[in-house]
PDB file of N, CA and C in Angstrom:
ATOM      1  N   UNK A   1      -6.046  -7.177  10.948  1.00  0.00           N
ATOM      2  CA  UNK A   1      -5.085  -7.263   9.872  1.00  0.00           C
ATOM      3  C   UNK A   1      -3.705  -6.888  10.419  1.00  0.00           C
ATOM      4  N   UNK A   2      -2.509  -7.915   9.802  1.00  0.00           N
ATOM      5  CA  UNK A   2      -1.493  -7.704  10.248  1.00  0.00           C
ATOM      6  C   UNK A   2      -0.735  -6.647   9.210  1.00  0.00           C
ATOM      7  N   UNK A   3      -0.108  -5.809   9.832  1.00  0.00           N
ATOM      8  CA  UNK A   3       0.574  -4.359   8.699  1.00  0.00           C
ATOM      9  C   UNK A   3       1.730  -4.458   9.091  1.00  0.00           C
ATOM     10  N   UNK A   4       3.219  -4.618   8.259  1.00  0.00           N
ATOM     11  CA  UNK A   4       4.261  -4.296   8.380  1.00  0.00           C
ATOM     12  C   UNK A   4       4.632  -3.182   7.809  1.00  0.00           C
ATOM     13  N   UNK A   5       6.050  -2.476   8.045  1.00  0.00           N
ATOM     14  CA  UNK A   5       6.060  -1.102   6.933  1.00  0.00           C
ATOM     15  C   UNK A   5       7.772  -1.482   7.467  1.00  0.00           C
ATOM     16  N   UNK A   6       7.951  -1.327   5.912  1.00  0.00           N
ATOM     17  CA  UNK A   6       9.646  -1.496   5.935  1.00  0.00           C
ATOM     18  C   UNK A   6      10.387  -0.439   5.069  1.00  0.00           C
ATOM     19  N   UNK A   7      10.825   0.417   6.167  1.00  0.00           N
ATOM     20  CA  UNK A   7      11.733   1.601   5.574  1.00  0.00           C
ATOM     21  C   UNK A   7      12.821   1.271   4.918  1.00  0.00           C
ATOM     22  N   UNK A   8      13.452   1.271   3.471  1.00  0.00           N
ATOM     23  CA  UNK A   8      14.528   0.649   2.863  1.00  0.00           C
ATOM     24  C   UNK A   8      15.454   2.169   2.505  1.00  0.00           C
ATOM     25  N   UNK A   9      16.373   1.599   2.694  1.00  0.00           N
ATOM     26  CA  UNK A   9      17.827   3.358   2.129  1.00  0.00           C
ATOM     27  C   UNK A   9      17.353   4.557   3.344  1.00  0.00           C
ATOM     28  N   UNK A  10      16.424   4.327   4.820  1.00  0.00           N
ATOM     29  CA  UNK A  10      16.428   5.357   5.686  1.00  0.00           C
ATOM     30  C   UNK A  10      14.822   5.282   6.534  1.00  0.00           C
ATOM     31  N   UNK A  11      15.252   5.941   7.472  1.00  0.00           N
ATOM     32  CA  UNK A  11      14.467   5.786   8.777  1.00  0.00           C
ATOM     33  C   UNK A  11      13.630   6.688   8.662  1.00  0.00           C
ATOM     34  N   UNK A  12      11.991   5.965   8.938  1.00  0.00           N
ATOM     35  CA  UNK A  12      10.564   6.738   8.505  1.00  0.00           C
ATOM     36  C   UNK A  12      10.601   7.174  10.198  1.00  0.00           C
ATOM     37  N   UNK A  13       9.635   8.471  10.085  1.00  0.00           N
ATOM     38  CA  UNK A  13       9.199   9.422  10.870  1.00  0.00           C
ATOM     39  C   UNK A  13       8.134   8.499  11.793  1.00  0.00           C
ATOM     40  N   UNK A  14       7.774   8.849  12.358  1.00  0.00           N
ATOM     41  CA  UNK A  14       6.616   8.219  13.536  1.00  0.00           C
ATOM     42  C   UNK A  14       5.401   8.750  12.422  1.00  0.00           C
ATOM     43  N   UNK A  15       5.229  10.372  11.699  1.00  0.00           N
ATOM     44  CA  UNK A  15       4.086  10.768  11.391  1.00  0.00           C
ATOM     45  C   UNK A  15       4.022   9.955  10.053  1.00  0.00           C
ATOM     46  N   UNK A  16       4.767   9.574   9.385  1.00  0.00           N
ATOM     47  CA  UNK A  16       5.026   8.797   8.224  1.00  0.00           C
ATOM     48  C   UNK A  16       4.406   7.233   8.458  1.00  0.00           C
ATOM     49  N   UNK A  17       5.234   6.977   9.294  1.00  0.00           N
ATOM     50  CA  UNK A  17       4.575   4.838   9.433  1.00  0.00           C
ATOM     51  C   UNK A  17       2.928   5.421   9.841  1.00  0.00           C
ATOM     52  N   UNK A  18       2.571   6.212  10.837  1.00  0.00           N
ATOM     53  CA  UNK A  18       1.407   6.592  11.163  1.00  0.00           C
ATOM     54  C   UNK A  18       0.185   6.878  10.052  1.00  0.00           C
ATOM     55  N   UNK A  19       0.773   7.487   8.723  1.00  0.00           N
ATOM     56  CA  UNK A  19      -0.077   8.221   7.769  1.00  0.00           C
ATOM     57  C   UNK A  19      -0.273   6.879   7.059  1.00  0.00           C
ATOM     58  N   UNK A  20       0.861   6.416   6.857  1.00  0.00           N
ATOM     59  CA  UNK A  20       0.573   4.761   6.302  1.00  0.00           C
ATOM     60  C   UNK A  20      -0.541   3.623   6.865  1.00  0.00           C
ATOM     61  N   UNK A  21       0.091   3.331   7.912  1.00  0.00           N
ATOM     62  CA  UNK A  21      -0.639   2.568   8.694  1.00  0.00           C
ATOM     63  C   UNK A  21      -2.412   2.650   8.813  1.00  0.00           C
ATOM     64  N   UNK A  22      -2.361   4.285   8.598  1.00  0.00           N
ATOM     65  CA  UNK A  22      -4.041   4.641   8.872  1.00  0.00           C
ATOM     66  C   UNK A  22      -4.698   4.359   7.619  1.00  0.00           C
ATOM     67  N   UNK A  23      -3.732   4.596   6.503  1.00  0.00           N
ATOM     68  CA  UNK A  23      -4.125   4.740   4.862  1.00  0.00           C
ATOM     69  C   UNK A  23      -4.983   2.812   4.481  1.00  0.00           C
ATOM     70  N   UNK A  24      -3.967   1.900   4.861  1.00  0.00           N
ATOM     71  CA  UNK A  24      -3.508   0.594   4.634  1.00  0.00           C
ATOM     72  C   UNK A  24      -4.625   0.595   5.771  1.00  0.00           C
ATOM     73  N   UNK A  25      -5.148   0.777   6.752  1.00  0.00           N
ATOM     74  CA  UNK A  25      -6.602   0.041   7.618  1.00  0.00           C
ATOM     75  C   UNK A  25      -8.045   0.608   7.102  1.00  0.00           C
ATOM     76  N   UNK A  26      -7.853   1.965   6.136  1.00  0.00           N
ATOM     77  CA  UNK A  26      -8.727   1.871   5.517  1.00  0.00           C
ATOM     78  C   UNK A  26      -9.111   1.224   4.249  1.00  0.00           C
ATOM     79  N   UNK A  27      -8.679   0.070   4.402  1.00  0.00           N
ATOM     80  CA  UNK A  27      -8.630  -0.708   2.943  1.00  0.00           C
ATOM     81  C   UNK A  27      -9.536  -1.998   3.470  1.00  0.00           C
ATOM     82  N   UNK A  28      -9.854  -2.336   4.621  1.00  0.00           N
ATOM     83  CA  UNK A  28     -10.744  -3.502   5.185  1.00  0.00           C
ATOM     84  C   UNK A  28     -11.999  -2.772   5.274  1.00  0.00           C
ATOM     85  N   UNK A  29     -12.605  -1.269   4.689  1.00  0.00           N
ATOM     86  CA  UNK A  29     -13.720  -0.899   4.488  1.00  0.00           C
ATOM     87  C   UNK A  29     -14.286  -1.433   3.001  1.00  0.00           C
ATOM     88  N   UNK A  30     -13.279  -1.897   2.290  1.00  0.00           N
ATOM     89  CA  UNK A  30     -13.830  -2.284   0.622  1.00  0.00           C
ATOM     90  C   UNK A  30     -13.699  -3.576   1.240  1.00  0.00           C
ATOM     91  N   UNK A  31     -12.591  -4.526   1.943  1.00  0.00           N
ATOM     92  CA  UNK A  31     -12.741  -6.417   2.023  1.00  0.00           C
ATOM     93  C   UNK A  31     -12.343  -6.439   3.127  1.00  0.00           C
ATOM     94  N   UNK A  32     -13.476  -7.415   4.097  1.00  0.00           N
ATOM     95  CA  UNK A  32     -13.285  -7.786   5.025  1.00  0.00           C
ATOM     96  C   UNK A  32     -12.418  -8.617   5.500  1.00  0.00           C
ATOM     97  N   UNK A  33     -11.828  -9.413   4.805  1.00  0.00           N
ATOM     98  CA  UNK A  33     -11.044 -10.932   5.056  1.00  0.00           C
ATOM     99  C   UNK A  33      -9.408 -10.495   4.824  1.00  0.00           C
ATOM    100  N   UNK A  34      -9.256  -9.022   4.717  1.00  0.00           N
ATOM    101  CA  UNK A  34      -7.467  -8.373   4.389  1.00  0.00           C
ATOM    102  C   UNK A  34      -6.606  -9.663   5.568  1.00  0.00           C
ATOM    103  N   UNK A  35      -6.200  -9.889   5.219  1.00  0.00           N
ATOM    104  CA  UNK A  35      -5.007 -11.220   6.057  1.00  0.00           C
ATOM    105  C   UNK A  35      -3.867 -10.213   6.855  1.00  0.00           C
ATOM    106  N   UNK A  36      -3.101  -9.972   5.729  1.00  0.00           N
ATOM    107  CA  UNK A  36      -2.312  -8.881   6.119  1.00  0.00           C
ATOM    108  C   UNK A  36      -1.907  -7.758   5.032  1.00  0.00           C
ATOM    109  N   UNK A  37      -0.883  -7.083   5.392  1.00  0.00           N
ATOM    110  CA  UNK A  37      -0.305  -5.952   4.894  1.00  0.00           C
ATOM    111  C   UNK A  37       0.944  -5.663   4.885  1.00  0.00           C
ATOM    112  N   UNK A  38       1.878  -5.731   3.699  1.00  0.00           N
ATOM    113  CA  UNK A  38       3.479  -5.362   3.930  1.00  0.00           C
ATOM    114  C   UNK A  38       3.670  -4.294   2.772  1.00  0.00           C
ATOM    115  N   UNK A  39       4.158  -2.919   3.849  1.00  0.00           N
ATOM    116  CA  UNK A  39       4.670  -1.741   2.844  1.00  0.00           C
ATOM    117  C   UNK A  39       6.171  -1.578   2.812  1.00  0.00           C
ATOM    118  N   UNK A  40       6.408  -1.577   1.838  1.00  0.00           N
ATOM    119  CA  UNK A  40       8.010  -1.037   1.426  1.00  0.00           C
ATOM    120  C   UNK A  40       8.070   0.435   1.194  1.00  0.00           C
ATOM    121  N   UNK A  41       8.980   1.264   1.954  1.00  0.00           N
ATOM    122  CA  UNK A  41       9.161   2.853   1.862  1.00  0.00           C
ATOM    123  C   UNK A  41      10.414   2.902   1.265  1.00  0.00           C
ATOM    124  N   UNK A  42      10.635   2.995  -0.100  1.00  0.00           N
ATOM    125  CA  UNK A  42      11.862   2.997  -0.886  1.00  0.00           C
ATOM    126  C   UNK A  42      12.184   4.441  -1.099  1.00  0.00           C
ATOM    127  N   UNK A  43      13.692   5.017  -1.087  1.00  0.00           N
ATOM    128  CA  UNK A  43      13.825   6.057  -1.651  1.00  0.00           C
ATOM    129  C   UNK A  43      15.228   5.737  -2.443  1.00  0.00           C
ATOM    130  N   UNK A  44      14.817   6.024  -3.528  1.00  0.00           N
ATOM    131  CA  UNK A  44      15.408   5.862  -5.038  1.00  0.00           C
ATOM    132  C   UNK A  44      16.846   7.083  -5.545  1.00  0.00           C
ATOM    133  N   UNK A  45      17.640   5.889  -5.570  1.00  0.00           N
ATOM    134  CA  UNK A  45      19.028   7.256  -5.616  1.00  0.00           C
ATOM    135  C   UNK A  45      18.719   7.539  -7.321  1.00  0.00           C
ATOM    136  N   UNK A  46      18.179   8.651  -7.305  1.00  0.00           N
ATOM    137  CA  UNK A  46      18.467   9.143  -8.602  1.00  0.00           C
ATOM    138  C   UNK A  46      18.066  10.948  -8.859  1.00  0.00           C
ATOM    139  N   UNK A  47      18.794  11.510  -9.704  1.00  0.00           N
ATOM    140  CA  UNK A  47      18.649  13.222  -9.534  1.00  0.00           C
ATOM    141  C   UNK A  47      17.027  13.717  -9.729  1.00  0.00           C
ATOM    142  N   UNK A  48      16.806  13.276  -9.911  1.00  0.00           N
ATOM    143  CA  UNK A  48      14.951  13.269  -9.916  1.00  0.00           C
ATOM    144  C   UNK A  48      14.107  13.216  -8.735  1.00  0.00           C
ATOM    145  N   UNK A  49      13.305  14.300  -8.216  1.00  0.00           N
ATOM    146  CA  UNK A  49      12.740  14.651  -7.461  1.00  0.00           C
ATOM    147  C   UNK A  49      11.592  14.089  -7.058  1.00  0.00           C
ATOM    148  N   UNK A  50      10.802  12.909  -8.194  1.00  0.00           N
ATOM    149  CA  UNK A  50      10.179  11.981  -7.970  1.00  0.00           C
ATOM    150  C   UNK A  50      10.959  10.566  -7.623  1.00  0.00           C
ATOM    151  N   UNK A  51      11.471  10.509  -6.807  1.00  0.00           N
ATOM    152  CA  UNK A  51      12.511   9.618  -6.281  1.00  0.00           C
ATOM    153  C   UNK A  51      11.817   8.955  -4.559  1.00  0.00           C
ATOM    154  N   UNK A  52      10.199   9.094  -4.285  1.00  0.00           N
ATOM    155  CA  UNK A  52       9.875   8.215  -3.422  1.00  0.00           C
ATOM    156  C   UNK A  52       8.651   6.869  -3.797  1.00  0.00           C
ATOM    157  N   UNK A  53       9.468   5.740  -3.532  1.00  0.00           N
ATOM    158  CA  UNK A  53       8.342   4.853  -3.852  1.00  0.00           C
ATOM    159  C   UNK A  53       8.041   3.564  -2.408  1.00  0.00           C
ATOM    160  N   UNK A  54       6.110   3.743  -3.083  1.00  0.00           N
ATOM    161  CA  UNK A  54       5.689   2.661  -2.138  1.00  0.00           C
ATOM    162  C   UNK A  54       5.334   1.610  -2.838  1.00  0.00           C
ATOM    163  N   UNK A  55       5.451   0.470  -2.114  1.00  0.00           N
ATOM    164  CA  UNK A  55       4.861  -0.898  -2.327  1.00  0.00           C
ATOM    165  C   UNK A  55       4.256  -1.380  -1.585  1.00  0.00           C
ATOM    166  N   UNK A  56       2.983  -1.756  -1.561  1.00  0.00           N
ATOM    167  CA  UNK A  56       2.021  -2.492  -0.644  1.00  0.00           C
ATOM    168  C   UNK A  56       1.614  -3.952  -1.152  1.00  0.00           C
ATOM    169  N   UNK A  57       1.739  -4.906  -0.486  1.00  0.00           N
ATOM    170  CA  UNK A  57       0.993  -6.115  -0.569  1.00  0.00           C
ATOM    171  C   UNK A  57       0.362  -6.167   0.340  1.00  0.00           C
ATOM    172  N   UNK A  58      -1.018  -6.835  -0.524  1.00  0.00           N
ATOM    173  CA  UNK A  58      -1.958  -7.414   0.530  1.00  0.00           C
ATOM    174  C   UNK A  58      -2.429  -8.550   0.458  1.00  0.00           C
ATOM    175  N   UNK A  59      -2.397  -9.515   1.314  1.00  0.00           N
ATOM    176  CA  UNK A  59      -2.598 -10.759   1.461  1.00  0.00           C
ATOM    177  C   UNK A  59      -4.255 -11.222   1.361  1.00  0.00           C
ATOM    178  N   UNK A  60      -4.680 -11.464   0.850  1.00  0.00           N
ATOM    179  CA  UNK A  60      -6.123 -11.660   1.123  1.00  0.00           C
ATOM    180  C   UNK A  60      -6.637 -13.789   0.992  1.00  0.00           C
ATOM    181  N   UNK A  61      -7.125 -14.236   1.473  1.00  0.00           N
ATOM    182  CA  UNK A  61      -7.366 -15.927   1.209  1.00  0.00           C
ATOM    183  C   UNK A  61      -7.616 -15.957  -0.196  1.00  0.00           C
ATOM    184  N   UNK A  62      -6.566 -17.008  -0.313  1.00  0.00           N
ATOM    185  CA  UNK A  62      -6.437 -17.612  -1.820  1.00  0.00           C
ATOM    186  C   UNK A  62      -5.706 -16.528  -3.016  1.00  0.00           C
ATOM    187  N   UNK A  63      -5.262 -15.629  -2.154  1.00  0.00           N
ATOM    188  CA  UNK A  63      -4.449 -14.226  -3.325  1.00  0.00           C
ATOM    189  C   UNK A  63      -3.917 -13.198  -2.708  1.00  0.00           C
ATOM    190  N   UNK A  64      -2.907 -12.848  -3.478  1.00  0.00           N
ATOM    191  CA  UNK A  64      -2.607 -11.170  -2.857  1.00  0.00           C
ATOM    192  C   UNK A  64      -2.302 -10.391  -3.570  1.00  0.00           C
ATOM    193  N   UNK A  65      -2.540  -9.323  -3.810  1.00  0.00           N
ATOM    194  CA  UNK A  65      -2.555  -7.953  -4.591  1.00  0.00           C
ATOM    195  C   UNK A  65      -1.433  -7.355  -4.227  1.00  0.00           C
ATOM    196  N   UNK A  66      -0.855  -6.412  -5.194  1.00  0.00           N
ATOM    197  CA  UNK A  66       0.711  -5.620  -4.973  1.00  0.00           C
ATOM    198  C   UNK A  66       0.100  -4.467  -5.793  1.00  0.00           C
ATOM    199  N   UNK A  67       0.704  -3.107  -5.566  1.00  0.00           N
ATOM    200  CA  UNK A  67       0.830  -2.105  -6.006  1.00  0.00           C
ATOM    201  C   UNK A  67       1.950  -1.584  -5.676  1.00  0.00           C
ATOM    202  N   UNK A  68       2.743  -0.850  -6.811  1.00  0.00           N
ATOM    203  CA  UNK A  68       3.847   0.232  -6.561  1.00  0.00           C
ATOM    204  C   UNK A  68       3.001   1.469  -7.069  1.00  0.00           C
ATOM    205  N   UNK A  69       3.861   2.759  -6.402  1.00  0.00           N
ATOM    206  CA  UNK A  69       3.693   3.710  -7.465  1.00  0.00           C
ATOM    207  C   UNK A  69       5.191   4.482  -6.788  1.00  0.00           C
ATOM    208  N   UNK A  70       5.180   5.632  -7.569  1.00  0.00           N
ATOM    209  CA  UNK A  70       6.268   6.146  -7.311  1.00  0.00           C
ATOM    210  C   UNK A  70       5.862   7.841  -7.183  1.00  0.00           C
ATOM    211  N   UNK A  71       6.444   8.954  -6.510  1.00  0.00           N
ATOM    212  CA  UNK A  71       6.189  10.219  -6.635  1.00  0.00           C
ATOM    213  C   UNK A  71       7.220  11.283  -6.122  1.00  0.00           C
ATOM    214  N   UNK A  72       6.972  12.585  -5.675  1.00  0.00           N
ATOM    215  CA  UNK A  72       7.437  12.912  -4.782  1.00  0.00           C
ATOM    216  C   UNK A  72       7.733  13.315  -3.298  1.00  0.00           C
ATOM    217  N   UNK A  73       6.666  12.855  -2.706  1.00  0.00           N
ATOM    218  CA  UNK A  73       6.420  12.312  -1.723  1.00  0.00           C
ATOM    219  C   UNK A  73       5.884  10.954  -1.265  1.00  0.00           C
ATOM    220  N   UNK A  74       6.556  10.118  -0.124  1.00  0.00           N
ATOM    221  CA  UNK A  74       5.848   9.100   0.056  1.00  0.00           C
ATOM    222  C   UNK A  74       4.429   9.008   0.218  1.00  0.00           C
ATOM    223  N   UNK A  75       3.777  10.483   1.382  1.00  0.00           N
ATOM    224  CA  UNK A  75       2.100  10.773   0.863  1.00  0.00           C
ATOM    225  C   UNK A  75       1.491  10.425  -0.113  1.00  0.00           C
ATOM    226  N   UNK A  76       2.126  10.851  -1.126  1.00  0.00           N
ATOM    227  CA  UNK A  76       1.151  11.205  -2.635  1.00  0.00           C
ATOM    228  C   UNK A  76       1.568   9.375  -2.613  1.00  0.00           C
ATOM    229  N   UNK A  77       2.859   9.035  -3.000  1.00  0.00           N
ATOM    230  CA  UNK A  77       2.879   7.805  -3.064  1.00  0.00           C
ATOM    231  C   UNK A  77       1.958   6.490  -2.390  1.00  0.00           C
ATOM    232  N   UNK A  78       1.941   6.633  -1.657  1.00  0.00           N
ATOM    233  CA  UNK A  78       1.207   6.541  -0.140  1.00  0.00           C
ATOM    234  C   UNK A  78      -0.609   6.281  -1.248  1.00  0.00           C
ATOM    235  N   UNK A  79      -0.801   7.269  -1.621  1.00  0.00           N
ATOM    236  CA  UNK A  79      -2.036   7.557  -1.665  1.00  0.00           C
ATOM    237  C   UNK A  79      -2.583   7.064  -3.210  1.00  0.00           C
ATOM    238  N   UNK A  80      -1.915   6.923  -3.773  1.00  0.00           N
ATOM    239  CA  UNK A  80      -1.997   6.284  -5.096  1.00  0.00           C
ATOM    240  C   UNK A  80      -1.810   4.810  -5.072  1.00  0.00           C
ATOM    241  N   UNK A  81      -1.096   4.523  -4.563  1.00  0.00           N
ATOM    242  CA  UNK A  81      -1.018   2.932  -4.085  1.00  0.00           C
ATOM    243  C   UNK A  81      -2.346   2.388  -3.887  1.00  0.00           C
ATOM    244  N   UNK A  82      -2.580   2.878  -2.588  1.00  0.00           N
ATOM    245  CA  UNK A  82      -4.044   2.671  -1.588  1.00  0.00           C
ATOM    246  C   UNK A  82      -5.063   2.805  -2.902  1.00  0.00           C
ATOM    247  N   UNK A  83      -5.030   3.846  -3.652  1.00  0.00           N
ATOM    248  CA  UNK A  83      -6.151   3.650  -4.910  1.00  0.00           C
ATOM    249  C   UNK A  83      -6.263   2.549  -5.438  1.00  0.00           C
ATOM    250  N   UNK A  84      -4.681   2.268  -6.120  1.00  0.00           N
ATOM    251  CA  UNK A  84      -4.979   1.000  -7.317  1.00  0.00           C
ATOM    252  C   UNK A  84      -5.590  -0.251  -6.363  1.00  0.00           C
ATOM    253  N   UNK A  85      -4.739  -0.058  -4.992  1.00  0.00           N
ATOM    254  CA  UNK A  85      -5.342  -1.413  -4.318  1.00  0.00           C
ATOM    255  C   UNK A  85      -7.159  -1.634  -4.034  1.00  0.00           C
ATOM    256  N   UNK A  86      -7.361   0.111  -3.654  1.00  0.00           N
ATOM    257  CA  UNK A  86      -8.930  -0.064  -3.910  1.00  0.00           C
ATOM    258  C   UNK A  86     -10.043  -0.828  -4.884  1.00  0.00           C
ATOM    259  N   UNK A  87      -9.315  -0.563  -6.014  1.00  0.00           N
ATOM    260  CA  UNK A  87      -9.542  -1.015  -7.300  1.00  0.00           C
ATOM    261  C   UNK A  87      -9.563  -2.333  -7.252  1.00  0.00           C
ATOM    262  N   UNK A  88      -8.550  -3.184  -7.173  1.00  0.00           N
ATOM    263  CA  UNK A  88      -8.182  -4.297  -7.010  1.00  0.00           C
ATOM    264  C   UNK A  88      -9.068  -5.480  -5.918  1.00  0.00           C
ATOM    265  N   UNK A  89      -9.487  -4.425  -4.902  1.00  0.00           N
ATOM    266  CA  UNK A  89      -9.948  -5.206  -3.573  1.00  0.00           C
ATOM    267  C   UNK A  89     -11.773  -5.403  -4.600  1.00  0.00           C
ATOM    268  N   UNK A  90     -12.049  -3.760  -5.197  1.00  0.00           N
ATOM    269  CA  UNK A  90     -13.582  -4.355  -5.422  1.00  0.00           C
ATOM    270  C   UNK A  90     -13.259  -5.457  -6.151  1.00  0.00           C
ATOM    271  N   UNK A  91     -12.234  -5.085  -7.830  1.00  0.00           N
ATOM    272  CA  UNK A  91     -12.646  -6.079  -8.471  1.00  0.00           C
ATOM    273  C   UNK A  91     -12.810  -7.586  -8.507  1.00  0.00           C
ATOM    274  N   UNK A  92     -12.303  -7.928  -7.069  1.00  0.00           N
ATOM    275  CA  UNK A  92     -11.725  -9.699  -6.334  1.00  0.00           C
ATOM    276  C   UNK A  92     -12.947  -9.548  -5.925  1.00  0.00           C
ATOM    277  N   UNK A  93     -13.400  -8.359  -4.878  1.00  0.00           N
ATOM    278  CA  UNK A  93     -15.030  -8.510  -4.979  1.00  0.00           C
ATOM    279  C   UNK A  93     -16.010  -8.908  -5.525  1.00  0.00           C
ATOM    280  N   UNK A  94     -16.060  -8.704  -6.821  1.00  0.00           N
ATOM    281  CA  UNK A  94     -16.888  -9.014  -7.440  1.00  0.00           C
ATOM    282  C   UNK A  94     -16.596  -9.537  -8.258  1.00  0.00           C
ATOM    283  N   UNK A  95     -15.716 -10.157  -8.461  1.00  0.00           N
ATOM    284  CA  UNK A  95     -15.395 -11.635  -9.052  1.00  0.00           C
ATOM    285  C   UNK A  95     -15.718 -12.801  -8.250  1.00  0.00           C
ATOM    286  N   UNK A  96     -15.360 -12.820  -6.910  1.00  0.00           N
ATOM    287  CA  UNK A  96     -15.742 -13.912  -6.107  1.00  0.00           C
ATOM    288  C   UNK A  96     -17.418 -13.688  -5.952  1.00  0.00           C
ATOM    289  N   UNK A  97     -18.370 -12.553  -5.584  1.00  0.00           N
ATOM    290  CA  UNK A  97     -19.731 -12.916  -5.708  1.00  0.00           C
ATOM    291  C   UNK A  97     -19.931 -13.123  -7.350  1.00  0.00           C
ATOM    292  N   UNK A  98     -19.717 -13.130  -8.455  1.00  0.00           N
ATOM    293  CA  UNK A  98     -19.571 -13.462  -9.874  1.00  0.00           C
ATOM    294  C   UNK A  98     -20.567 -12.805 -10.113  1.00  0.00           C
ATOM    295  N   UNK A  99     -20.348 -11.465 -10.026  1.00  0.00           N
ATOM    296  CA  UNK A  99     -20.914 -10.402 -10.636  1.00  0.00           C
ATOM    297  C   UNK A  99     -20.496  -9.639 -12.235  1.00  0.00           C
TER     298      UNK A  99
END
């Protein structure tokens, strides 16, 4: 699987693209056929301390899934994303075996 990660408004850490990157390859343990992967690392000008957001697409044959979430850390962000997409990967799962 191909993974991009695009830092937008500032420059991600090595341990940051890293925590991502590892998060986003455990997602070909729910679907085998992941195509690729593009994350957006947004940080949001506003006085609010929940001001980091991720976006992940994932490409999969014949569709692709998106999740945002937003928090205060890209981690937590990071990690809530990767959920809904979990979600998302069974339910294409088991729609395509038509369960």
């Amino acid at each position: 699987m191909k993974t991009t990660i695009n830092a937008i408004k500032f420059d991600a850490d090595r341990k940051l693209v890293a925590f991502v990157q590892d998060k986003v390859r455990k997602l070909s343990k729910f679907y085998d056929d992941i195509l690729a992967a593009e994350v957006f690392l947004k940080l949001e000008n506003t006085q609010e301390t929940d001001n980091k957001i991720v976006e992940i697409k994932i490409e999969i044959p014949g569709n692709s899934l998106f999740s945002r979430k937003q928090s205060k850390t890209f981690e937590e962000s990071t990690d809530l994303a990767i959920d809904a997409l979990k979600l998302q990967l069974i339910k294409h799962k088991e729609k395509m075996r038509g369960v």
